[in-house]
N, C-alpha and C. Protein backbone atom coordinates (compact mmCIF):
# COMPACT_ATOMS: atom_id res chain seq x y z
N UNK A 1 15.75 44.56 -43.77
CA UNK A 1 14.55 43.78 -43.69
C UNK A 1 14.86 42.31 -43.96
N UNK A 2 15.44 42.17 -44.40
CA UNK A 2 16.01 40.93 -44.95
C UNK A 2 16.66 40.18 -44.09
N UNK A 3 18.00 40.97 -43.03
CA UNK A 3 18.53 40.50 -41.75
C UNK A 3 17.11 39.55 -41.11
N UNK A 4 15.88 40.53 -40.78
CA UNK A 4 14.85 40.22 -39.63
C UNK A 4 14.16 39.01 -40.43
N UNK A 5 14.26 38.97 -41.69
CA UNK A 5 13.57 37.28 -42.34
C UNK A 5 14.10 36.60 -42.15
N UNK A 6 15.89 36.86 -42.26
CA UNK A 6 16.27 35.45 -42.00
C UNK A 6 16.87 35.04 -40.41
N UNK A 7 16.48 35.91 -39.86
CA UNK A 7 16.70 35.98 -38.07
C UNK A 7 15.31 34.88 -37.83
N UNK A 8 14.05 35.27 -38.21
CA UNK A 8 12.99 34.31 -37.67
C UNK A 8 13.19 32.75 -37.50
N UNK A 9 13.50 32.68 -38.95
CA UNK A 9 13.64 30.95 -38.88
C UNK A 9 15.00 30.49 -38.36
N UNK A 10 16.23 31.03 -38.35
CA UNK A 10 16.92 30.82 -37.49
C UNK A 10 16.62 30.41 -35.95
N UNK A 11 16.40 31.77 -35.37
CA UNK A 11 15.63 31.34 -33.96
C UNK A 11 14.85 30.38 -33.65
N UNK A 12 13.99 29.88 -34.58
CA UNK A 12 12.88 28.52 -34.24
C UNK A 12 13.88 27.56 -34.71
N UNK A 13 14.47 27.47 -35.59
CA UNK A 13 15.43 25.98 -35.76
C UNK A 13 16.60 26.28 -34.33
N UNK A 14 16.96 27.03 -33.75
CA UNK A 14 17.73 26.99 -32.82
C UNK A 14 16.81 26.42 -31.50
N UNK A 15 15.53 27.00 -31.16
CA UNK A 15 14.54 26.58 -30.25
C UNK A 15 13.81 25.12 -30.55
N UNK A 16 13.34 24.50 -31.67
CA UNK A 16 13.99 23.40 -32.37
C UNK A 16 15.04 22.28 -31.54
N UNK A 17 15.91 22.79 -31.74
CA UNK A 17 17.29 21.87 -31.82
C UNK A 17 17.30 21.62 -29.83
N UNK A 18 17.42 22.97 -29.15
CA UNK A 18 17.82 23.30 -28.16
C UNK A 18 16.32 22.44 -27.63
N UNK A 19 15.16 22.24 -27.95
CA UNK A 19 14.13 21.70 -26.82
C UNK A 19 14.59 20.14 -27.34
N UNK A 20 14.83 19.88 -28.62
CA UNK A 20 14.99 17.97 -29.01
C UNK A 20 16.38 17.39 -28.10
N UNK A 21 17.56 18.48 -27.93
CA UNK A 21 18.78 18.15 -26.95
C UNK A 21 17.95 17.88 -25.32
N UNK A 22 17.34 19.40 -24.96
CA UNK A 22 16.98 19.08 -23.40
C UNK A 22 16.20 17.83 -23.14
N UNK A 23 15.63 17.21 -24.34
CA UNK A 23 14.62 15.80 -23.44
C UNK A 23 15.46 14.50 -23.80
N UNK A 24 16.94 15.08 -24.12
CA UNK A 24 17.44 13.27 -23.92
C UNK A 24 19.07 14.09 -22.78
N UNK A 25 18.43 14.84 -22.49
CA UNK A 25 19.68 15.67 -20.96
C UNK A 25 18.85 15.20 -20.09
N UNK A 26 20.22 14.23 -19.13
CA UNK A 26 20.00 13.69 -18.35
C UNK A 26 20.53 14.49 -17.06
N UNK A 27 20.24 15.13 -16.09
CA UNK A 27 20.70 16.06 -15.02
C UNK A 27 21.70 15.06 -13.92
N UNK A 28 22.50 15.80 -13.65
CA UNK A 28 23.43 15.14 -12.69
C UNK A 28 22.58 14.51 -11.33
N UNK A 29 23.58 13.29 -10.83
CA UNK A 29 22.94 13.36 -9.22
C UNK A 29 22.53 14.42 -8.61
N UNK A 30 21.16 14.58 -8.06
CA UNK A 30 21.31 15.84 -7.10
C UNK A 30 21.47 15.06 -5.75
N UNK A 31 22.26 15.74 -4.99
CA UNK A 31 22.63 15.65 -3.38
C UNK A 31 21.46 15.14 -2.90
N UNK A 32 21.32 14.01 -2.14
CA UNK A 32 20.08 13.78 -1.24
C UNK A 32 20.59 13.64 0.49
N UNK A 33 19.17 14.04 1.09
CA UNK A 33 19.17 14.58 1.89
C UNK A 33 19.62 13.16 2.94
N UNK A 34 20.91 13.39 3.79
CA UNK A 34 21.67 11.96 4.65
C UNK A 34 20.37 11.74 5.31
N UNK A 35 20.32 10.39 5.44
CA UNK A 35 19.56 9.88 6.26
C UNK A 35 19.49 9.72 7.47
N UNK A 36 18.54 9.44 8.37
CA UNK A 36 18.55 9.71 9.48
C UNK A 36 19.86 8.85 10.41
N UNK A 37 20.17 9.30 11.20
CA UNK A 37 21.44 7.85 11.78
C UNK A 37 20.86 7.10 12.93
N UNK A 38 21.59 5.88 12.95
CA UNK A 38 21.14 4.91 13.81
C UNK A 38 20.96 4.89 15.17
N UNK A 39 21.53 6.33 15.76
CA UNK A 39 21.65 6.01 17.18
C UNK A 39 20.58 7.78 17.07
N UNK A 40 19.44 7.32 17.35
CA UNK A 40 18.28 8.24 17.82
C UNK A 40 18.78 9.77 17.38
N UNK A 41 18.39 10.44 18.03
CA UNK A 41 18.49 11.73 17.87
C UNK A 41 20.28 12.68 18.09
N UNK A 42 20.79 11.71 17.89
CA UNK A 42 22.48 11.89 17.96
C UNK A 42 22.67 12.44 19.52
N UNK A 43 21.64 12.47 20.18
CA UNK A 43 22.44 12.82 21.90
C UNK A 43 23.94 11.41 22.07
N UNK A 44 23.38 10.36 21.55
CA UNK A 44 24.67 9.65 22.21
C UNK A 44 25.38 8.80 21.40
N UNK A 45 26.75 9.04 21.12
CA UNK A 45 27.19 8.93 19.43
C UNK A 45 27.86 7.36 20.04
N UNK A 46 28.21 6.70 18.96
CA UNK A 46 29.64 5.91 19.11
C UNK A 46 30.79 6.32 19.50
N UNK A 47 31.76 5.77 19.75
CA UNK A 47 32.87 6.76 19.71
C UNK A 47 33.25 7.82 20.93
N UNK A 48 32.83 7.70 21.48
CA UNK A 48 32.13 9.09 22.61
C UNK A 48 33.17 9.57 23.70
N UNK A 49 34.07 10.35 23.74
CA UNK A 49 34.71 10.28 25.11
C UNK A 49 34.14 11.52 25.37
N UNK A 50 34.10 11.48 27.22
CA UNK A 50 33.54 12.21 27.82
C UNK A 50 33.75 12.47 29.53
N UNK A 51 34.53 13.38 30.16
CA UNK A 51 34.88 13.59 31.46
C UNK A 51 33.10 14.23 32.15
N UNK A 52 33.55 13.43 33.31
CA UNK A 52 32.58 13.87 34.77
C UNK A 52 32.95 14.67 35.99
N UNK A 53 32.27 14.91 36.41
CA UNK A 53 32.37 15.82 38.07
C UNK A 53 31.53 15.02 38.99
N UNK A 54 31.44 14.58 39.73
CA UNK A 54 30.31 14.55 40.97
C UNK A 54 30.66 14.83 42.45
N UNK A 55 29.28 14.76 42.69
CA UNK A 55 28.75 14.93 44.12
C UNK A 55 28.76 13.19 44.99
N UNK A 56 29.36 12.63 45.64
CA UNK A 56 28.89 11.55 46.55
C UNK A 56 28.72 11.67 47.51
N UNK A 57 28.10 10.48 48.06
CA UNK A 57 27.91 10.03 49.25
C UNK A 57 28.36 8.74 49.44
N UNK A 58 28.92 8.07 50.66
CA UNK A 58 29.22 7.40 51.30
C UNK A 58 28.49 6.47 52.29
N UNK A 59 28.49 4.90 52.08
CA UNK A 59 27.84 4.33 53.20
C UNK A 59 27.80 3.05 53.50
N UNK A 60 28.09 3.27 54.79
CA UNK A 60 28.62 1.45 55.16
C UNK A 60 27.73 0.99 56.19
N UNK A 61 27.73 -0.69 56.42
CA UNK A 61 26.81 -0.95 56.93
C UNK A 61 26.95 -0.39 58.25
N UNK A 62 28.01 -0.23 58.87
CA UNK A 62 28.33 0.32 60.40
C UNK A 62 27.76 1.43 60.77
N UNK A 63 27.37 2.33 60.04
CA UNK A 63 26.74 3.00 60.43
C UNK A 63 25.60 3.07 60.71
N UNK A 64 24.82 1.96 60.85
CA UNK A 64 23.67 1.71 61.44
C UNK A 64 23.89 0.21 62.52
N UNK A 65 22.69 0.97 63.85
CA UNK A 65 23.58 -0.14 64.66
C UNK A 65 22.52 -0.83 64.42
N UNK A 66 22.05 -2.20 65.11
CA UNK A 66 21.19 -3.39 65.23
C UNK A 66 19.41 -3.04 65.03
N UNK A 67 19.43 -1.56 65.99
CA UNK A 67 17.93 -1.20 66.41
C UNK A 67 17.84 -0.28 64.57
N UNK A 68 18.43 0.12 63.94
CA UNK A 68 18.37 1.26 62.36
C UNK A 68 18.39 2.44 63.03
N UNK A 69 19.12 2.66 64.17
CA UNK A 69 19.36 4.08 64.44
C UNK A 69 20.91 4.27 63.87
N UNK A 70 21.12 5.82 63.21
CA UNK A 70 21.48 6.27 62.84
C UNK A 70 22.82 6.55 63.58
N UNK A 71 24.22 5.47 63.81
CA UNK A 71 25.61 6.28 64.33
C UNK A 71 25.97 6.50 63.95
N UNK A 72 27.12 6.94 63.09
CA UNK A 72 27.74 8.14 61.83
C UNK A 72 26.98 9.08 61.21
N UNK A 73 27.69 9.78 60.68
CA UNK A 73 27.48 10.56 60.11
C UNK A 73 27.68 10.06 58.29
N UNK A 74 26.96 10.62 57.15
CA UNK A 74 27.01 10.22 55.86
C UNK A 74 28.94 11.07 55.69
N UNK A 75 29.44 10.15 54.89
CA UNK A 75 30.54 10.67 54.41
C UNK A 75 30.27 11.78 52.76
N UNK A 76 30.91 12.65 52.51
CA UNK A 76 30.58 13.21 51.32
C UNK A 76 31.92 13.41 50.90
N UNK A 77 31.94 13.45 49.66
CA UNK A 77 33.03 13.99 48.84
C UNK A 77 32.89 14.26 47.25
N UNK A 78 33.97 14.52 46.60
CA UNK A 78 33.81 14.53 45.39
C UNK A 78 34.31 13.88 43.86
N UNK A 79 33.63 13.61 43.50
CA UNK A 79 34.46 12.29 42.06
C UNK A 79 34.64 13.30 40.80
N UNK A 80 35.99 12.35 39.89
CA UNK A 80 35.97 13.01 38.76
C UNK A 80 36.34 11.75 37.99
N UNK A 81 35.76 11.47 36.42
CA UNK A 81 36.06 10.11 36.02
C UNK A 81 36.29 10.53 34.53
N UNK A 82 36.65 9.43 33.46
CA UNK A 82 35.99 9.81 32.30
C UNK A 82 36.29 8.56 31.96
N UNK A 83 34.96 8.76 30.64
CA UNK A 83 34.23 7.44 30.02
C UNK A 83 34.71 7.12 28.34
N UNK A 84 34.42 6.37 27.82
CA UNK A 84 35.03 6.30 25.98
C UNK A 84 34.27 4.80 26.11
N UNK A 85 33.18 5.29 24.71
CA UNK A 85 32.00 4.33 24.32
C UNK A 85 32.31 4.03 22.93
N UNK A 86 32.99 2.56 22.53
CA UNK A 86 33.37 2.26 21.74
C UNK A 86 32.51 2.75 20.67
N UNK A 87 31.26 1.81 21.14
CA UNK A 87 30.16 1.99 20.37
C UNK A 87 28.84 2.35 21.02
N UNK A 88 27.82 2.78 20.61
CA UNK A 88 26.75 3.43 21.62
C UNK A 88 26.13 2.69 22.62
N UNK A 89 26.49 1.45 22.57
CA UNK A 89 26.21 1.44 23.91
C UNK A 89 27.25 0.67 25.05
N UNK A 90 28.38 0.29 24.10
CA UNK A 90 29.25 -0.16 25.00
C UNK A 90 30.47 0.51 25.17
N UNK A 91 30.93 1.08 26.42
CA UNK A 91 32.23 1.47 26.94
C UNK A 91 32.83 0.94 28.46
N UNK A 92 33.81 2.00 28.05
CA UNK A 92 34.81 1.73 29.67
C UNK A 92 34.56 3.48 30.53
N UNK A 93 34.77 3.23 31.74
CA UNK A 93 35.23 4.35 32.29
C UNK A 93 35.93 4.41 33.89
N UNK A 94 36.38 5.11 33.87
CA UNK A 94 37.59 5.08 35.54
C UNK A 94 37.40 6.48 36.16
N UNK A 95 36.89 6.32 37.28
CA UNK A 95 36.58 7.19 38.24
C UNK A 95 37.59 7.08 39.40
N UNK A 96 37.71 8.07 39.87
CA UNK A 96 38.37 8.47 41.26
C UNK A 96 38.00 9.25 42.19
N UNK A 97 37.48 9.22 43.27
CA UNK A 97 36.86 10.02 44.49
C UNK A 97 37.50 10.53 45.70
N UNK A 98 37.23 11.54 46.41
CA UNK A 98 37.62 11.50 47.79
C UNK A 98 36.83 12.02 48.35
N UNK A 99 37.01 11.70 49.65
CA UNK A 99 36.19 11.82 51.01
C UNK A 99 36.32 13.28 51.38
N UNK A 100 35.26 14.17 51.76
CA UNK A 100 35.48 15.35 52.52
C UNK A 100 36.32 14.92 53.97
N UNK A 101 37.12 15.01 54.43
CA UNK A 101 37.82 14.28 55.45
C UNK A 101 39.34 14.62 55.66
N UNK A 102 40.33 14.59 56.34
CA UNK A 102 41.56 14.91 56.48
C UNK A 102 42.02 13.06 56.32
N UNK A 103 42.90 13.48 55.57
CA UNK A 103 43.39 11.89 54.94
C UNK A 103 44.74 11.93 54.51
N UNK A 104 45.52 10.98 54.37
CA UNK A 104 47.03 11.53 54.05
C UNK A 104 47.09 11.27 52.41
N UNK A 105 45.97 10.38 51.36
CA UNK A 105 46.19 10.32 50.17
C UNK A 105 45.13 11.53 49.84
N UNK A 106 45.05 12.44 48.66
CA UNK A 106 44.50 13.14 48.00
C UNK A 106 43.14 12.07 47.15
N UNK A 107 43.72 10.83 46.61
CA UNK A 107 42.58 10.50 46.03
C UNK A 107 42.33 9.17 47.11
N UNK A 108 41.19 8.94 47.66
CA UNK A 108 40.62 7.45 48.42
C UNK A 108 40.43 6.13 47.68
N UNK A 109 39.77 6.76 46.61
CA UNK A 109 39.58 5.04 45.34
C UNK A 109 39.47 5.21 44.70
N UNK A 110 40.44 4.64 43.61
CA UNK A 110 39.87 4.50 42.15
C UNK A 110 39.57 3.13 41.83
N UNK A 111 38.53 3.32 40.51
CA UNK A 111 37.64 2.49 40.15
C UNK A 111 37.65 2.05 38.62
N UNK A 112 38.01 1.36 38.11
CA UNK A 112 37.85 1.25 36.59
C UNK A 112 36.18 0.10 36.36
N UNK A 113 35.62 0.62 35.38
CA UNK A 113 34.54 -0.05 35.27
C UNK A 113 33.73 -0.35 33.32
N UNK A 114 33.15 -1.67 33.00
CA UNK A 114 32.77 -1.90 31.98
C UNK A 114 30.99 -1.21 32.20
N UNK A 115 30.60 -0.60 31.25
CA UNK A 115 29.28 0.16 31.39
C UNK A 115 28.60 0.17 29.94
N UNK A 116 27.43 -0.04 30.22
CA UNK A 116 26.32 -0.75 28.76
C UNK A 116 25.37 0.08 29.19
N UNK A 117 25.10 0.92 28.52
CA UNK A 117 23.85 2.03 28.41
C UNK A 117 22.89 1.97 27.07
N UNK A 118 21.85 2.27 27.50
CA UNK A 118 20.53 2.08 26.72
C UNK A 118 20.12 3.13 26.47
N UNK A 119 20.43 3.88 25.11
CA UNK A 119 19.72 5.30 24.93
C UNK A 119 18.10 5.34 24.44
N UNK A 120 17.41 5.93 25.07
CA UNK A 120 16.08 6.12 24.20
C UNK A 120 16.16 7.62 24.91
N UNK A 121 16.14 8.03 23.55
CA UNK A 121 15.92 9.76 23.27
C UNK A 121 16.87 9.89 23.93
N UNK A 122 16.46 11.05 24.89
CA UNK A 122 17.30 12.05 25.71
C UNK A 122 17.89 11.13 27.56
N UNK A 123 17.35 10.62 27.70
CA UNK A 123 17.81 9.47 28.67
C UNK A 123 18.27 8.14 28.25
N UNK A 124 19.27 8.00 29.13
CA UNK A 124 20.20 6.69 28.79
C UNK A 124 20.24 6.25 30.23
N UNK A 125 19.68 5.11 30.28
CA UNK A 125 20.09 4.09 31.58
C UNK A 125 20.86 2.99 31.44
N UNK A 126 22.47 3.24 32.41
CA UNK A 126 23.27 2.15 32.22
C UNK A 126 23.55 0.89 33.32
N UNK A 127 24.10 0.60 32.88
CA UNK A 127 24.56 -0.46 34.23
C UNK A 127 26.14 -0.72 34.14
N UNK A 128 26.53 -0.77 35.59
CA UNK A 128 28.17 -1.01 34.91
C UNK A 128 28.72 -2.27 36.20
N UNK A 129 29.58 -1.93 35.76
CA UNK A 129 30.61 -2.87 36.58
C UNK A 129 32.31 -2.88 36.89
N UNK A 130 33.05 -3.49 37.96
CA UNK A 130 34.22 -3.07 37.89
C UNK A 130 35.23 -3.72 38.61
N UNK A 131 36.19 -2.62 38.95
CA UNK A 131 37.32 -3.37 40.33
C UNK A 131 38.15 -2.10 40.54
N UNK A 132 38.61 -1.57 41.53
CA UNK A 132 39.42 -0.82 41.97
C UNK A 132 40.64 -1.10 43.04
N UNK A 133 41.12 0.22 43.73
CA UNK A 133 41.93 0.07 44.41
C UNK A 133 41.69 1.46 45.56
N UNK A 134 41.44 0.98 46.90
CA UNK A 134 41.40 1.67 47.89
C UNK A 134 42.39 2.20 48.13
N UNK A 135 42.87 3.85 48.79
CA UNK A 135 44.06 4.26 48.92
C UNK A 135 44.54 4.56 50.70
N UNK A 136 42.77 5.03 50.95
CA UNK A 136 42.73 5.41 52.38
C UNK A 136 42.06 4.16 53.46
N UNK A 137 42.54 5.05 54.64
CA UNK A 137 42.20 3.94 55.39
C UNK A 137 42.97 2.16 55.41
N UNK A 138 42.65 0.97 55.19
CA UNK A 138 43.11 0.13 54.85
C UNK A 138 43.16 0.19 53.25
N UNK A 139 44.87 -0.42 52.86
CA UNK A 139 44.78 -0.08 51.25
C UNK A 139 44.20 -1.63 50.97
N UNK A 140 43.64 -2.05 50.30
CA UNK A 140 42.50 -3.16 49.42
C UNK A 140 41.91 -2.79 47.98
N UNK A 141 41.78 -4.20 47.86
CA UNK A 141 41.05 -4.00 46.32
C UNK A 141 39.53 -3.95 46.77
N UNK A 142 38.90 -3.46 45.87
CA UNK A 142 37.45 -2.84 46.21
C UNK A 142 36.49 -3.75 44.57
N UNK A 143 35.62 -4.10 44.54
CA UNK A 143 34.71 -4.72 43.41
C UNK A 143 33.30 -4.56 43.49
N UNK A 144 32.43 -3.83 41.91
CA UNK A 144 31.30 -3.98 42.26
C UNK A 144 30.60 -3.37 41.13
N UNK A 145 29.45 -3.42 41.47
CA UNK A 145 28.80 -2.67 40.06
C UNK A 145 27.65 -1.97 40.63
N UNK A 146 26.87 -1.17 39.62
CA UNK A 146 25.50 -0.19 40.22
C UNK A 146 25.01 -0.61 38.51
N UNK A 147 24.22 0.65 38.85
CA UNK A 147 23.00 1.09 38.05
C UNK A 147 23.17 2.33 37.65
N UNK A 148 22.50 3.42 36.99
CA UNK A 148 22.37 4.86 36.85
C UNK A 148 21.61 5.46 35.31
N UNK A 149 21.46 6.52 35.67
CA UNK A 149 20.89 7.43 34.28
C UNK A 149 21.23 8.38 33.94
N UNK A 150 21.22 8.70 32.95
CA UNK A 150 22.13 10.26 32.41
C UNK A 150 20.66 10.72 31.66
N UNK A 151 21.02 12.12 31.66
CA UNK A 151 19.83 12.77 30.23
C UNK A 151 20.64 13.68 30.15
N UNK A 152 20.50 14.15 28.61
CA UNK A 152 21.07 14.37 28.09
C UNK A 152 19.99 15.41 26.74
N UNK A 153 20.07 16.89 27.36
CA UNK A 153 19.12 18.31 26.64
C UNK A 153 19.69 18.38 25.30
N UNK A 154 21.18 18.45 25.47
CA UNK A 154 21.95 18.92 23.82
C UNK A 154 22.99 17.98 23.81
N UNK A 155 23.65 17.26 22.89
CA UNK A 155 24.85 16.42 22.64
C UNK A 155 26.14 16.37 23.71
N UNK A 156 26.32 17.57 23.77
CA UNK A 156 27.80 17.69 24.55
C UNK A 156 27.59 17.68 26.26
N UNK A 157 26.56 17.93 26.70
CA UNK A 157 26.48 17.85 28.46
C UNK A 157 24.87 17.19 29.04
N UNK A 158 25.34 16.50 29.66
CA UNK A 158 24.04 15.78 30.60
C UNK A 158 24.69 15.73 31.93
N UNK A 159 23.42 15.21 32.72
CA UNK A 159 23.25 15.49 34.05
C UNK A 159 23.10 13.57 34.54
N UNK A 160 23.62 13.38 35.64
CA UNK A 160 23.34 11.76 35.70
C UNK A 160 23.48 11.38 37.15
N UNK A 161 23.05 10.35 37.25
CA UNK A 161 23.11 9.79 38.67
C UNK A 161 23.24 8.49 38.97
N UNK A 162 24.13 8.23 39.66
CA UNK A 162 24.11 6.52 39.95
C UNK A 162 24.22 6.16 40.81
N UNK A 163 23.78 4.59 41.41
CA UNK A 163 24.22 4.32 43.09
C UNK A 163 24.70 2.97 42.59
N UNK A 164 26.06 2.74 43.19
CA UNK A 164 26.73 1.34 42.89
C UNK A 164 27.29 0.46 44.64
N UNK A 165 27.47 -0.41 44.36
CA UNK A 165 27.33 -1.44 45.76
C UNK A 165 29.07 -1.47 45.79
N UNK A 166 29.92 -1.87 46.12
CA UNK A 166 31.30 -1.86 46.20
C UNK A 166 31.80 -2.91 47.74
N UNK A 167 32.14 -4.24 47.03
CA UNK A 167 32.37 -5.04 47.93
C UNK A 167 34.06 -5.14 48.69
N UNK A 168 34.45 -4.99 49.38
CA UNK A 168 35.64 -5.25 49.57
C UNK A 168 36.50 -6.11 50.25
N UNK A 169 37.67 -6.06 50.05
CA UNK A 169 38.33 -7.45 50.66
C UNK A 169 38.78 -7.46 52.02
N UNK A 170 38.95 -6.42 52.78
CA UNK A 170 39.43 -6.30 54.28
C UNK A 170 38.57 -5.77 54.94
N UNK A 171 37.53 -4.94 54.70
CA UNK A 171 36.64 -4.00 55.10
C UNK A 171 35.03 -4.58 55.17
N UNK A 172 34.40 -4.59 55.86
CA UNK A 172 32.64 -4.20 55.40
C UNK A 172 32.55 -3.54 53.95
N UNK A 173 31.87 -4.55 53.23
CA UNK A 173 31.78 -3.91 52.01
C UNK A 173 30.79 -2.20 51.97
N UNK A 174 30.83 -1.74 50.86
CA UNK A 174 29.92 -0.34 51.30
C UNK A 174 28.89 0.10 50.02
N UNK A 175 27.93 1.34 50.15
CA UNK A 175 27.76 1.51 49.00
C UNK A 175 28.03 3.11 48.53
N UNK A 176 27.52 3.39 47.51
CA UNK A 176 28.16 4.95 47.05
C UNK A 176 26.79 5.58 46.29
N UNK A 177 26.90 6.76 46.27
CA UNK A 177 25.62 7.49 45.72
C UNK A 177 26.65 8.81 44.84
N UNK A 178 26.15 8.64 43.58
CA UNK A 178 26.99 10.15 43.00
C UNK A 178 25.79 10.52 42.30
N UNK A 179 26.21 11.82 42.28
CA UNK A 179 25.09 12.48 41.41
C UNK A 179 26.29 13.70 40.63
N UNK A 180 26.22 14.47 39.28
CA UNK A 180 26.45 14.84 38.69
C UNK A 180 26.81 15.67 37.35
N UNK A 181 27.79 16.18 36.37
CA UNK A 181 27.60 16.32 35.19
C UNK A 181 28.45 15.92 34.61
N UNK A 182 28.35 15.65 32.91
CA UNK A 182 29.32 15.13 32.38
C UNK A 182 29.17 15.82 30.84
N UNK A 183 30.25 15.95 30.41
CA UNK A 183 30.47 16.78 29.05
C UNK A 183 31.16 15.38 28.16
N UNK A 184 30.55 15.41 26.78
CA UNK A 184 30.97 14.36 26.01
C UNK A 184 31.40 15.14 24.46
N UNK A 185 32.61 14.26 23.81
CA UNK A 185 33.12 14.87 22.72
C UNK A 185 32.99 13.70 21.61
C-alpha cells in the first residue's frame, strides 16, 4: 500500500516536469511543401533536349504558272531533327529532310536553326531561324526562318507544326510545311 502512495505523487511530479519541458520544445523544421516552379505547369523545362519525326511538304514558286494553275506536283518527304533549350524559352535545333523522290544523296537539307518559344500551359508557339546546306539537286546554302506550335498533353511528347520560308542562293527560293512529333528529356 505504501508502493501505490508513493507511486501517486511521483507520477504528477513526472507529468509536472514532462508538460513545463514540452512548452519551451521547440519542434524541428518540418519539410514544406516546394513551391510551385517558374516555368508553368512543367510541360516545358529548361534544359530540354528533345528529338523529332515529321511529315513535309515541299514548295516552290514554279510550281505555279502566271494564270495560279497548278504544274507540279507537291513534293513530300520526311524530317528528323533535334532541339536543346538552354533555357525555356531559348534554344538551338538542326533538322534534316528528304524528298520522297529517287536522289543520289539520302539526306536533301540540312538546317541548323536559333528558336524562341513561348509556353503558356500546354501550347508553345515558337519562331525560329537559320542557315543550311542543300545536298540535292544544285548543292547551295539555303537561309530562313518560320513560325510554329507544339502542345504538349504530358512532359515527355507533343505534337507540332510549322511552316518556314527558306531562301536560297542558286535556286528560286521555296517554302516547307512539317507537321509532326517530338519526345523531350
Amino acid at each position: 500500500m505504501r508502493i501505490k502512495k508513493g507511486l501517486l505523487p511521483l507520477i504528477l511530479l513526472c507529468g509536472f516536469a514532462y508538460s513545463a519541458n514540452a512548452q519551451n520544445y521547440t519542434a524541428p523544421e518540418q519539410a514544406q511543401p516546394t513551391p510551385p516552379d517558374d516555368y508553368g505547369n512543367g510541360l516545358y523545362h529548361p534544359s530540354e533536349f528533345s528529338v523529332e519525326g515529321a511529315a513535309i511538304g515541299i514548295l516552290h514558286e514554279y510550281d505555279f504558272n502566271s494564270n495560279g494553275l497548278h504544274r507540279k506536283n507537291y513534293r513530300f518527304g520526311g524530317d528528323a531533327g533535334a532541339n536543346f533549350f538552354f533555357t525555356q524559352y531559348i534554344g538551338i535545333g538542326a533538322d534534316a529532310y528528304a524528298l520522297a523522290q529517287h536522289s543520289r544523296s539520302f539526306v536533301d537539307t540540312a538546317t541548323g536553326n536559333l528558336i524562341v518559344r513561348f509556353p503558356i500551359g500546354m501550347v508553345a508557339p515558337y519562331i525560329f531561324g537559320g542557315a543550311g546546306y542543300q545536298f540535292e539537286g544544285i548543292d547551295q546554302i539555303v537561309g530562313g526562318g518560320g513560325v510554329g506550335l507544339e502542345i504538349r498533353l504530358v512532359p515527355h511528347f507533343g505534337i507540332f507544326a510549322d511552316a518556314r520560308y527558306l531562301a536560297a542562293v542558286k535556286t528560286p527560293d521555296f517554302g516547307m510545311a512539317r507537321a509532326g512529333v517530338r519526345l523531350s528529356f
